[in-house]
C-alpha atoms as a PDB file:
ATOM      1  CA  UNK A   1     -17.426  26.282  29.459  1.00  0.00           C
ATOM      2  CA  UNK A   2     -15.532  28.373  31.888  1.00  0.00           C
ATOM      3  CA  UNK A   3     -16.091  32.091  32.516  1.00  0.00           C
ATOM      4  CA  UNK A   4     -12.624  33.128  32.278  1.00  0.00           C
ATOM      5  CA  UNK A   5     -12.641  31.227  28.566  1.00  0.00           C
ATOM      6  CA  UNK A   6     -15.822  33.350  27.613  1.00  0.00           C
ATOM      7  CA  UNK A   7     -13.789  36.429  28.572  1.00  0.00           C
ATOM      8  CA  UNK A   8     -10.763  35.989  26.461  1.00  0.00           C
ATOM      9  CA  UNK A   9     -13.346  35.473  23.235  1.00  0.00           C
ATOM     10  CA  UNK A  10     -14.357  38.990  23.540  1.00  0.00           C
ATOM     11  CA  UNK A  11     -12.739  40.934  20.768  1.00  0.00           C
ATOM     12  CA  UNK A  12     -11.175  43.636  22.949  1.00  0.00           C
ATOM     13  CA  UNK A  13      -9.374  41.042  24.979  1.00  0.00           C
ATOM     14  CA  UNK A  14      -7.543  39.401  22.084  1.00  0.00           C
ATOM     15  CA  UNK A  15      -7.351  42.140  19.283  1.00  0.00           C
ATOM     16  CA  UNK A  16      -4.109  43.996  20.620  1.00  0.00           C
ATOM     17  CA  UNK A  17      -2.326  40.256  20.619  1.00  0.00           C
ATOM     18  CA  UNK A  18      -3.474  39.458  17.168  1.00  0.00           C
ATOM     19  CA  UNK A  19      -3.417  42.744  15.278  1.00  0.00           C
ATOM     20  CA  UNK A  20      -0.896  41.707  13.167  1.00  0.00           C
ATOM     21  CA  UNK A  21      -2.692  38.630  12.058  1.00  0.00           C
ATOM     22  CA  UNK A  22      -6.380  39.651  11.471  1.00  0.00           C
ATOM     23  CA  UNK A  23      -8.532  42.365  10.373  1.00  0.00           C
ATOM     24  CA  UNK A  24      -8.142  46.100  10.901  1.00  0.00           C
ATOM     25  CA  UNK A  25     -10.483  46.935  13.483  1.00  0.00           C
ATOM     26  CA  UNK A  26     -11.983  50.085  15.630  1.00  0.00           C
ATOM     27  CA  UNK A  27     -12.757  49.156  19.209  1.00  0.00           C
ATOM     28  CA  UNK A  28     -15.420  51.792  21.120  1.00  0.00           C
ATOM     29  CA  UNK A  29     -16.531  51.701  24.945  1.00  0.00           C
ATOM     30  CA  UNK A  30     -20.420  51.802  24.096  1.00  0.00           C
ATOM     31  CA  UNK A  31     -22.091  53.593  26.856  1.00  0.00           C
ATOM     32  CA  UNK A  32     -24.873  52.377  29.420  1.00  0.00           C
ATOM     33  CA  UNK A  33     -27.437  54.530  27.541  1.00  0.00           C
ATOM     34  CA  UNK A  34     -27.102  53.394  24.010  1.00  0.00           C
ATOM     35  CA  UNK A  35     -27.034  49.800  25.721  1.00  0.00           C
ATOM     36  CA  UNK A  36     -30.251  50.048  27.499  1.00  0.00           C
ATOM     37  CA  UNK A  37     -31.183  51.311  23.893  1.00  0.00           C
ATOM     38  CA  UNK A  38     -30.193  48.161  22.170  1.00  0.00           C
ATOM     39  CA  UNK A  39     -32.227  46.206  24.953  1.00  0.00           C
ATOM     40  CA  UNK A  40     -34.942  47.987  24.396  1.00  0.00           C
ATOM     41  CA  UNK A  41     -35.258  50.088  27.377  1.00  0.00           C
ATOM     42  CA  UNK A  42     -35.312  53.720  27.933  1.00  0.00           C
ATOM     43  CA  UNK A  43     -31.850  55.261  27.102  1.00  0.00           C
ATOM     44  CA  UNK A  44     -31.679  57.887  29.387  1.00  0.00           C
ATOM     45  CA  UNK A  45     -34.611  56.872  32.517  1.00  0.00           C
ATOM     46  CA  UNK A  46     -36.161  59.363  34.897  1.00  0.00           C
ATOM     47  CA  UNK A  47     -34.791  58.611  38.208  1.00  0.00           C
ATOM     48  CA  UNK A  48     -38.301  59.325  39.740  1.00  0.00           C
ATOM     49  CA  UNK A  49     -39.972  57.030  37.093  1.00  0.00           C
ATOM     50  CA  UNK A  50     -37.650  54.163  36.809  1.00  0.00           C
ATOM     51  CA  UNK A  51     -37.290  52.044  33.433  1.00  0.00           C
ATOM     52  CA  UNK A  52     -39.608  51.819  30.969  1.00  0.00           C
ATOM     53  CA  UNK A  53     -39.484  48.560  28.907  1.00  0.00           C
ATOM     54  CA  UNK A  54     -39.863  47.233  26.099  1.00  0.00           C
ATOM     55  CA  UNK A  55     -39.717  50.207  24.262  1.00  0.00           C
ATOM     56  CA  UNK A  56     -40.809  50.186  20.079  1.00  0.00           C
ATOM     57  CA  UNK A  57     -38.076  49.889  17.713  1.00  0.00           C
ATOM     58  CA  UNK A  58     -36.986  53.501  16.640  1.00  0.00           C
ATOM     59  CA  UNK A  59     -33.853  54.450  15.248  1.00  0.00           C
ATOM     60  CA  UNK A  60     -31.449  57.091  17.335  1.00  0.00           C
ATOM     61  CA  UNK A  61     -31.964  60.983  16.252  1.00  0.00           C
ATOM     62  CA  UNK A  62     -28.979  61.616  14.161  1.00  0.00           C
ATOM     63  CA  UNK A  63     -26.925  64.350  13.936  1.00  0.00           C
ATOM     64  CA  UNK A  64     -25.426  63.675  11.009  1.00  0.00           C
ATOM     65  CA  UNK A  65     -28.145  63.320   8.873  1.00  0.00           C
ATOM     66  CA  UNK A  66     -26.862  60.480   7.192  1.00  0.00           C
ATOM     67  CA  UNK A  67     -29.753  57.885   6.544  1.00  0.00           C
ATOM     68  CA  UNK A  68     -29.453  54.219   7.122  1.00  0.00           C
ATOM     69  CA  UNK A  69     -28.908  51.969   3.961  1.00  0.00           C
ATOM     70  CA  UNK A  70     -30.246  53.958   0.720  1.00  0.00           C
ATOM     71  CA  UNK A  71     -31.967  52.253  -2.125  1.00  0.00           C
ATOM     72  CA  UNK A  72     -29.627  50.250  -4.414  1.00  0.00           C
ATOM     73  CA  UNK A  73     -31.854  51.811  -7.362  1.00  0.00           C
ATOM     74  CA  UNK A  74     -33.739  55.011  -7.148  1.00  0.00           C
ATOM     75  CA  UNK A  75     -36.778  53.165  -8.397  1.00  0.00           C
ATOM     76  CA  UNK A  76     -37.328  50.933  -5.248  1.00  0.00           C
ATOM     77  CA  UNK A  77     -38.565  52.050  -2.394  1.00  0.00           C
ATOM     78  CA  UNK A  78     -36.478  52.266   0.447  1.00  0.00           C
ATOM     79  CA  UNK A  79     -36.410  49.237   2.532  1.00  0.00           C
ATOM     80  CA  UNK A  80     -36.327  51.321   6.023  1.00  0.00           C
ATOM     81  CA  UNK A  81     -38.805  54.352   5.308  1.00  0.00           C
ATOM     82  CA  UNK A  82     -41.459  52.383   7.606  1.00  0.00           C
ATOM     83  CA  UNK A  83     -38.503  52.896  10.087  1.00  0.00           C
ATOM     84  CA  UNK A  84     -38.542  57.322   9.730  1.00  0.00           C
ATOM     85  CA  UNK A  85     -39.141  58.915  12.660  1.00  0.00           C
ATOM     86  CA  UNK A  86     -41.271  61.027  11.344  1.00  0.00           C
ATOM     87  CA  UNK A  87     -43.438  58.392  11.127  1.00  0.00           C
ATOM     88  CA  UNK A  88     -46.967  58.717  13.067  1.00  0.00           C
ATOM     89  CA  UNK A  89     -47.905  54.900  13.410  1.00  0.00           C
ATOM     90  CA  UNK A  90     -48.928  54.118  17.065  1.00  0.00           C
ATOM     91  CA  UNK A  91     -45.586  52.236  16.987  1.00  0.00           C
ATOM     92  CA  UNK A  92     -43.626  55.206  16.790  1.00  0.00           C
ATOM     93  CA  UNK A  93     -45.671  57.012  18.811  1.00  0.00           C
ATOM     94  CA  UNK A  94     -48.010  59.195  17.894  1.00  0.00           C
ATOM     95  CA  UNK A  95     -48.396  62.598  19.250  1.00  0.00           C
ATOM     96  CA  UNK A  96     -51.967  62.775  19.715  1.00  0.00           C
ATOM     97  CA  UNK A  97     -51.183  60.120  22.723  1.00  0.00           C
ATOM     98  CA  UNK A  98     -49.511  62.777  24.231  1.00  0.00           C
ATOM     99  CA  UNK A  99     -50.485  65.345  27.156  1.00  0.00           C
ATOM    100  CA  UNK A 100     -47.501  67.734  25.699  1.00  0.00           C
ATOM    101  CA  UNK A 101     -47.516  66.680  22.042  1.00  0.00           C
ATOM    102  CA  UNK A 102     -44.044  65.498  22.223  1.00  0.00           C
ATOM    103  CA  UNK A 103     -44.215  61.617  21.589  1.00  0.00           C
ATOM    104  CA  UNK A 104     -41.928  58.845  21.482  1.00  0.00           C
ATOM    105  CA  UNK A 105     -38.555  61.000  21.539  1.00  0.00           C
ATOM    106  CA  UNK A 106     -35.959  58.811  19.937  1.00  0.00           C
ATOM    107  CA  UNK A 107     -33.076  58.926  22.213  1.00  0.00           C
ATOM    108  CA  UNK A 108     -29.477  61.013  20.779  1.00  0.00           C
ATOM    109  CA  UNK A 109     -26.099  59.700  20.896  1.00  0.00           C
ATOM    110  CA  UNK A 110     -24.329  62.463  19.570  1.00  0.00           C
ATOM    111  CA  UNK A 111     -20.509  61.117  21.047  1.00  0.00           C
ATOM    112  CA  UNK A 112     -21.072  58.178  20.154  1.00  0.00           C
ATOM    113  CA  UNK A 113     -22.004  58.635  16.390  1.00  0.00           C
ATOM    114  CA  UNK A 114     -19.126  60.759  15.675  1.00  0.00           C
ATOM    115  CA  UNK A 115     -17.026  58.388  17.019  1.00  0.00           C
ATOM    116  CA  UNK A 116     -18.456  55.721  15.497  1.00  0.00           C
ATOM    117  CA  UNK A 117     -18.746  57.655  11.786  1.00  0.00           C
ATOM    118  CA  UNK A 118     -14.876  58.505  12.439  1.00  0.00           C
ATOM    119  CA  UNK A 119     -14.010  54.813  12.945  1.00  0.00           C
ATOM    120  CA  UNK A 120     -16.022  53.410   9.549  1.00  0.00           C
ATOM    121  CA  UNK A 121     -13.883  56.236   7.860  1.00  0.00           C
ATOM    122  CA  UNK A 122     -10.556  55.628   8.614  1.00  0.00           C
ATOM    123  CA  UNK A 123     -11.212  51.966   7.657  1.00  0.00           C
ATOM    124  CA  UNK A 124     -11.835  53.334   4.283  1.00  0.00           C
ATOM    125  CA  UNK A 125     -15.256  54.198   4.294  1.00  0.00           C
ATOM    126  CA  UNK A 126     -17.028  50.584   4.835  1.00  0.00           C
ATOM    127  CA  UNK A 127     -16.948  48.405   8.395  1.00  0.00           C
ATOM    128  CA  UNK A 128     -18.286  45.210  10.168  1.00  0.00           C
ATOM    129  CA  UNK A 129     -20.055  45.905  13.377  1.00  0.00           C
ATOM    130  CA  UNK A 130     -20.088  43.796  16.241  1.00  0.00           C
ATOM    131  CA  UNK A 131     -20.129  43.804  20.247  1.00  0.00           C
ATOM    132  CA  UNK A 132     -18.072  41.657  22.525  1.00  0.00           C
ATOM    133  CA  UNK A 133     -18.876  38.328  20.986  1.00  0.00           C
ATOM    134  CA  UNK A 134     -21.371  38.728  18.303  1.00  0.00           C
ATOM    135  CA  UNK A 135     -21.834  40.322  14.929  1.00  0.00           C
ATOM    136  CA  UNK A 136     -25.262  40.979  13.832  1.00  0.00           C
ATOM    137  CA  UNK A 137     -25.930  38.466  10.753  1.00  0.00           C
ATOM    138  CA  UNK A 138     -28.724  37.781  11.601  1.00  0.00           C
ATOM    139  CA  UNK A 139     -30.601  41.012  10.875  1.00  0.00           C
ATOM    140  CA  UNK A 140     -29.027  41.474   7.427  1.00  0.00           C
ATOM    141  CA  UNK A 141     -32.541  41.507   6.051  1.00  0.00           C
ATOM    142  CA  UNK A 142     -32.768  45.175   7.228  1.00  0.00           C
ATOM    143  CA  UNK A 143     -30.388  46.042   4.839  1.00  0.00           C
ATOM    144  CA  UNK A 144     -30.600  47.109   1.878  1.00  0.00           C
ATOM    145  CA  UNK A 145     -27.919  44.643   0.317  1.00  0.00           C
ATOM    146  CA  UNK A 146     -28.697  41.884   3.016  1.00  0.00           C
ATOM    147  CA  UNK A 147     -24.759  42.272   4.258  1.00  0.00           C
ATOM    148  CA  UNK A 148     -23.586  43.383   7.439  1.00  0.00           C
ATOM    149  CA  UNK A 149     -21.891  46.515   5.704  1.00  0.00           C
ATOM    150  CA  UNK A 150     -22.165  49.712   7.260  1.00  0.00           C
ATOM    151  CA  UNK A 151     -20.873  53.047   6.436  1.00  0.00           C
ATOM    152  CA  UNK A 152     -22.791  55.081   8.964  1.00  0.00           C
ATOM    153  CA  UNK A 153     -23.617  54.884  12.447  1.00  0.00           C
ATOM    154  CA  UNK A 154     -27.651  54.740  11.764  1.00  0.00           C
ATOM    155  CA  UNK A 155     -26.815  51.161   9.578  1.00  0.00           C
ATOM    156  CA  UNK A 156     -24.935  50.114  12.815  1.00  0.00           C
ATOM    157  CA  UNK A 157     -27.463  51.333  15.613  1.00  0.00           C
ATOM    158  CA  UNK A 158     -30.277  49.707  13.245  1.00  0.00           C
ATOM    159  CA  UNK A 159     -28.391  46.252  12.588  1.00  0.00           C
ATOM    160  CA  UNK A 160     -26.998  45.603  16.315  1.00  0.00           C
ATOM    161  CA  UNK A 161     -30.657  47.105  17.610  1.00  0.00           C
ATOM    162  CA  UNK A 162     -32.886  44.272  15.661  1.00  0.00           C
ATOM    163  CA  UNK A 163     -30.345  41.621  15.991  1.00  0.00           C
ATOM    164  CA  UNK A 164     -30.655  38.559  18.691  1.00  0.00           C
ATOM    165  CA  UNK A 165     -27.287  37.690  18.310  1.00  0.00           C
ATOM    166  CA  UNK A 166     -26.468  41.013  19.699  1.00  0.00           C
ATOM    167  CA  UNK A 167     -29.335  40.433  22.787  1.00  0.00           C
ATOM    168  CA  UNK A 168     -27.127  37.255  23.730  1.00  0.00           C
ATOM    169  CA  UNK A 169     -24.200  39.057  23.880  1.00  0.00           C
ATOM    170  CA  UNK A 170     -26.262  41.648  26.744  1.00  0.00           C
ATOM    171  CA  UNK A 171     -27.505  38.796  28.281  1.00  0.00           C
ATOM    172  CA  UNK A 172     -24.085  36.873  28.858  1.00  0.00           C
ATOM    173  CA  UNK A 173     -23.471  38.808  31.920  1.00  0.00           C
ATOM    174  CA  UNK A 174     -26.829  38.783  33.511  1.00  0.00           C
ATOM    175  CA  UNK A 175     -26.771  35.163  34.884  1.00  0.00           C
ATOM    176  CA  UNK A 176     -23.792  36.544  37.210  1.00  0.00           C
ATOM    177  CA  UNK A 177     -25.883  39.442  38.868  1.00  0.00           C
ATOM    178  CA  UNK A 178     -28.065  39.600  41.310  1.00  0.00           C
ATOM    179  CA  UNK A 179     -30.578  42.426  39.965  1.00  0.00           C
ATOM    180  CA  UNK A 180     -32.132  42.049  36.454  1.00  0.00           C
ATOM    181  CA  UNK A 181     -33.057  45.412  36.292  1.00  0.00           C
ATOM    182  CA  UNK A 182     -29.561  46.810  37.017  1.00  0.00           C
ATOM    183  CA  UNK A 183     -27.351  44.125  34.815  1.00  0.00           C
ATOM    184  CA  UNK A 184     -26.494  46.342  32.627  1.00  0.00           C
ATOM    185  CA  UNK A 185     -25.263  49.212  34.389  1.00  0.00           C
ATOM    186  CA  UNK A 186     -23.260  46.796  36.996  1.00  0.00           C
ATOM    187  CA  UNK A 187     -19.675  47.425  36.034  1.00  0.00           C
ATOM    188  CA  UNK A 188     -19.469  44.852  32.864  1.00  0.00           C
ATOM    189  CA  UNK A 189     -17.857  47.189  29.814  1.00  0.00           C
ATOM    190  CA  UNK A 190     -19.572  46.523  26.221  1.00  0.00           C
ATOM    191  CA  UNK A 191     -17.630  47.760  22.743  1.00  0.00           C
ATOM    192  CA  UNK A 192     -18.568  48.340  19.854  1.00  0.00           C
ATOM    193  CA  UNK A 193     -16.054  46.426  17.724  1.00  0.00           C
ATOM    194  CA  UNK A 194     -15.759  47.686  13.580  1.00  0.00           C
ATOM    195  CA  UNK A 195     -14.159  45.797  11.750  1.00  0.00           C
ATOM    196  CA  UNK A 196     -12.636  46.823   8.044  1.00  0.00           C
ATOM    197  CA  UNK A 197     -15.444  45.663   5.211  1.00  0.00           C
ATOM    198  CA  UNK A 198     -13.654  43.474   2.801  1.00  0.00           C
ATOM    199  CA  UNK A 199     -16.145  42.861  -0.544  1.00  0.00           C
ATOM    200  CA  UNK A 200     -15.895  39.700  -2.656  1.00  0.00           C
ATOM    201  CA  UNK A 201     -15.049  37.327   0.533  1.00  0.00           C
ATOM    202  CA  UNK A 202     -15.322  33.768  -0.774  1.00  0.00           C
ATOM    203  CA  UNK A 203     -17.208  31.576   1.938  1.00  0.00           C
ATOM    204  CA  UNK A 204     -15.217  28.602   1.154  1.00  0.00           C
ATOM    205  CA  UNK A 205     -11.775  30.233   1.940  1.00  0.00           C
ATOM    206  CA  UNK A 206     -13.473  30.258   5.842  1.00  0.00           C
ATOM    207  CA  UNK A 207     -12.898  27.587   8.709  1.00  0.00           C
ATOM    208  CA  UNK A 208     -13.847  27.056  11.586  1.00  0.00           C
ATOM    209  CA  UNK A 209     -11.094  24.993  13.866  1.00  0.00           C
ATOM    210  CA  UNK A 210     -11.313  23.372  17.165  1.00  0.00           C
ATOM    211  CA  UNK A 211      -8.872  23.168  19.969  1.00  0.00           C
ATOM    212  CA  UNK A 212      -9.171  20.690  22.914  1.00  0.00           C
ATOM    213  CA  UNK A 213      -6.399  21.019  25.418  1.00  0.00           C
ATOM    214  CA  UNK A 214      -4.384  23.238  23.982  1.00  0.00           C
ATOM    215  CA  UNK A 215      -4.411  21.171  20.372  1.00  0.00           C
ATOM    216  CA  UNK A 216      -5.880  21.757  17.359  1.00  0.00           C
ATOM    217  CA  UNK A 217      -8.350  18.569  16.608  1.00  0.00           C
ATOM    218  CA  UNK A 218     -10.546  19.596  13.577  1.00  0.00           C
ATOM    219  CA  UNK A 219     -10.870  22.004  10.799  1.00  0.00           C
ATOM    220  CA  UNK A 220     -14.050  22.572   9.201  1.00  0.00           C
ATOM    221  CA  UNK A 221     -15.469  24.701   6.250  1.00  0.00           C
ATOM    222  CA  UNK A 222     -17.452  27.873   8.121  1.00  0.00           C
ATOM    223  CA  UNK A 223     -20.304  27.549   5.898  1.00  0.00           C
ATOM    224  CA  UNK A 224     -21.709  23.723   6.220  1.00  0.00           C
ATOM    225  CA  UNK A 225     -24.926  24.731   4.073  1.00  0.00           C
ATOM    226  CA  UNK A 226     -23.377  24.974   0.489  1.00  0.00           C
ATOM    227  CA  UNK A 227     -20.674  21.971  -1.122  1.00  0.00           C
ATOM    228  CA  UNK A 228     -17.913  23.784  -2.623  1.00  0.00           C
ATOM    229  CA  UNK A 229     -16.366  21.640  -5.234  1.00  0.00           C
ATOM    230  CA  UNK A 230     -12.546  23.158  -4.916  1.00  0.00           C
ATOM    231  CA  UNK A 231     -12.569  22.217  -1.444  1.00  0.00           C
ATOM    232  CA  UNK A 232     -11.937  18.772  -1.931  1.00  0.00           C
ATOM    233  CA  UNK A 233      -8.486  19.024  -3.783  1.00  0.00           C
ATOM    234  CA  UNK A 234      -7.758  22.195  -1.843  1.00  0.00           C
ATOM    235  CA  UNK A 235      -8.107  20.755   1.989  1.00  0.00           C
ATOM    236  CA  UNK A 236      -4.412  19.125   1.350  1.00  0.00           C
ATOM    237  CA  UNK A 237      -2.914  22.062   0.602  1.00  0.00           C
ATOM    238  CA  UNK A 238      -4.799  24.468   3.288  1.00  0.00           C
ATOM    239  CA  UNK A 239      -4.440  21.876   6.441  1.00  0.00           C
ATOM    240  CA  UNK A 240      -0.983  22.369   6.564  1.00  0.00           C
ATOM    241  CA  UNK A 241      -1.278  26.386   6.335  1.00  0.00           C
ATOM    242  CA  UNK A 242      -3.996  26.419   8.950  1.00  0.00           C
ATOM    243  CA  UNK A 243      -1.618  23.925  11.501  1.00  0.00           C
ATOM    244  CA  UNK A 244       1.409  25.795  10.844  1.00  0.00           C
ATOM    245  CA  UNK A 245      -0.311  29.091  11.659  1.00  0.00           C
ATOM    246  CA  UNK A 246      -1.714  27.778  15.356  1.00  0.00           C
ATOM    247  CA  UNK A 247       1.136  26.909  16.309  1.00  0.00           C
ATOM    248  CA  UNK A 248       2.924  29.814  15.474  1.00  0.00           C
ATOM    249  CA  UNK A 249       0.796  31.985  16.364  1.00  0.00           C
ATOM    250  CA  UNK A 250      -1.954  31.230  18.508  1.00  0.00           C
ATOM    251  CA  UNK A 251      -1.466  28.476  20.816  1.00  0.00           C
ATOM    252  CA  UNK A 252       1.619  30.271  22.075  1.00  0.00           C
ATOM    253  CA  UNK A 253      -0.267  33.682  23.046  1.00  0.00           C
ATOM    254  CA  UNK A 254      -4.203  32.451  23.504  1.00  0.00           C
ATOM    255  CA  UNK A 255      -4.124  31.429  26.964  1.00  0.00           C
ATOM    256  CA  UNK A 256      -7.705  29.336  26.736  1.00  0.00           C
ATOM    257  CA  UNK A 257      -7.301  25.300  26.925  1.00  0.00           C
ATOM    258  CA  UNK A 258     -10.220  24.822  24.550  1.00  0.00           C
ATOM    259  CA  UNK A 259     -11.733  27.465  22.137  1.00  0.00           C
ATOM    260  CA  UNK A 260     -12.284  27.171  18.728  1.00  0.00           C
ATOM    261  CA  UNK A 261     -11.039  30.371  16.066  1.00  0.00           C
ATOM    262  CA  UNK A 262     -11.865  31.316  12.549  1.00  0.00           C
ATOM    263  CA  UNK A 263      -9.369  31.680  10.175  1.00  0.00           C
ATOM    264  CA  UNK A 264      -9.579  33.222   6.310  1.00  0.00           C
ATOM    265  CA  UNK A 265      -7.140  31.499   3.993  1.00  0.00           C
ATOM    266  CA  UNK A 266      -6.056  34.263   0.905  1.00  0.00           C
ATOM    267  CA  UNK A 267      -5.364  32.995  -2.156  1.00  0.00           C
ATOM    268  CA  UNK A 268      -1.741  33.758  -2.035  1.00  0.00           C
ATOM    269  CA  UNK A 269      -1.727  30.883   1.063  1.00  0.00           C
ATOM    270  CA  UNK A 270      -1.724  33.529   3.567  1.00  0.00           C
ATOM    271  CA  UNK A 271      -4.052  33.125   6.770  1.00  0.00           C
ATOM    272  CA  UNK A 272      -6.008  35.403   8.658  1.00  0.00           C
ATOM    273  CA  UNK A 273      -7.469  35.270  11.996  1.00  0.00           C
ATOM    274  CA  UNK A 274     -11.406  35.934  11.774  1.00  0.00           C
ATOM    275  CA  UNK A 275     -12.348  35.550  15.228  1.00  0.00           C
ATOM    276  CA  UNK A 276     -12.566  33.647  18.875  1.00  0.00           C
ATOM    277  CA  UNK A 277     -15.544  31.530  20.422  1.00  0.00           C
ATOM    278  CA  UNK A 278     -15.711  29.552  23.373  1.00  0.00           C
ATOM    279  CA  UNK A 279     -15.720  25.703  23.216  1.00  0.00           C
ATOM    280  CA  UNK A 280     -19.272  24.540  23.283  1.00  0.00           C
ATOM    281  CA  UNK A 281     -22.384  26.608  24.137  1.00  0.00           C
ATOM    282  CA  UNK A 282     -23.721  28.191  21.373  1.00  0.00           C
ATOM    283  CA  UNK A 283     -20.549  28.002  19.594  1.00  0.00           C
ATOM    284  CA  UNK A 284     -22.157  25.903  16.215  1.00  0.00           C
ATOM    285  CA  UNK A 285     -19.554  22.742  15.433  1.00  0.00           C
ATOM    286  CA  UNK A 286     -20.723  22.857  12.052  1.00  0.00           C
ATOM    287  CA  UNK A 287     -19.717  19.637  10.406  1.00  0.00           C
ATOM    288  CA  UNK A 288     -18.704  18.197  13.403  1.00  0.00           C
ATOM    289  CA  UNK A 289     -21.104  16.380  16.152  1.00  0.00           C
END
């Protein structure tokens, strides 16, 4: 896998190209101090103390108020109330432990939240969050509906903060620099991409399709751990759909010679660009080996 192909599969790089063809989206510079945040480092370091790491997973101070992911039914408890920061377990920090009674001061990103909280509004309320490359699925247990639906900017800081897909995505860049410590403040620009939150999605109206030198040599279904029984006597009529789309549309403006893309096919035939990954790495082939 080249460099230059990881590159292009960030969403910022390929977004303004493809508006037209996928989903709405919000695209925010994230900041060097919410990132060393999300890597679990001190946001905002003394200069005489250097970085502290690996810091306890606390949520941002808000300024909104709004609190992440409320009960679906006011008789549960609420999944993330161990998660209050209020809360005086020695994993929050407690304030006995301190000489000045203070604590473990979660960090405030003030900018950043109202821009965020902005975003998730104009796309109606509900969004997707994801960096560069990488969405956060695999934390959906800290939610309360065990989705990647947000509709504040606690939900996103909590969802990117205890996801590794989201630690890969800081990590892609490191291998290039010379100072571990440093990587993330070296000049490499992170966004927060959100991404309009469509409910009732059906899983088997997503594929996943491969390109090798510039042409498209598989399709498969995105999600190879369930057999959906329209697929069979649907493939014939979505192959075509899919083919005639990449090469209308992508081959001629993705510059990449091998990538794969996701693509959502509507019920009315119409197809929608999901997303980019490189060829190979830890791009999954699914039903392909």
């Amino acid at each position: 896998m080249l460099l230059e192909e990881l590159l292009r599969c960030q969403i910022q790089e390929w977004y303004p190209a493809f508006r037209r063809h996928t989903v709405p989206t919000a695209i925010i510079p994230l900041p060097a101090a919410f990132l060393r945040y999300l890597a679990g480092r001190t946001a905002y370091p003394d200069p005489d103390e250097g970085d502290q790491g690996p810091l306890p997973f606390v949520l941002p101070t808000l300024t909104s108020g709004r609190a992440p992911f409320p009960p679906l039914q006011g008789h549960f408890p609420d999944p993330v109330s161990l998660l209050d920061r209020d809360n005086t377990d020695p994993l929050f920090g407690d304030s006995d432990s301190d000489d000045e009674g203070e604590g473990l001061l979660p960090p405030a990103f003030p900018e950043l939240e109202a821009a965020v909280d902005a975003a998730i509004a104009d796309l109606g309320g509900a969004a997707l969050p994801k960096l560069n490359w990488s969405a956060p699925k695999d934390a959906v247990f800290m939610a309360a509906d065990g989705t990647v639906r947000c509709t504040c900017f606690a939900e996103v800081a909590m969802l990117l903060r205890a996801s590794d897909c989201v630690a890969h995505d800081l990590d892609a860049e490191q291998e290039s620099s010379d100072d571990d410590e440093t990587w993330v403040d070296d000049g490499f620009q992170y966004y927060l991409a959100l991404r309009k939150w469509y409910p009732g999605l059906r899983p088997e109206s997503e594929f996943r399709c491969f390109v090798r030198g510039r042409k498209l040599v598989g399709v498969s279904q995105r999600d190879p751990s369930a057999y959906y029984p329209s697929l069979p006597g649907w493939s014939a009529e979505v192959q075509p759909k899919i083919e005639d789309f990449f090469e209308e549309f992508i081959e001629p403006q993705f510059a990449s010679e091998n990538y794969t893309f996701d693509v959502y096919v509507r019920a009315d035939g119409r197809v929608k660009l999901i997303d980019f990954n490189p060829w190979g790495g830890y791009t999954l082939p699914l039903l392909f080996t």
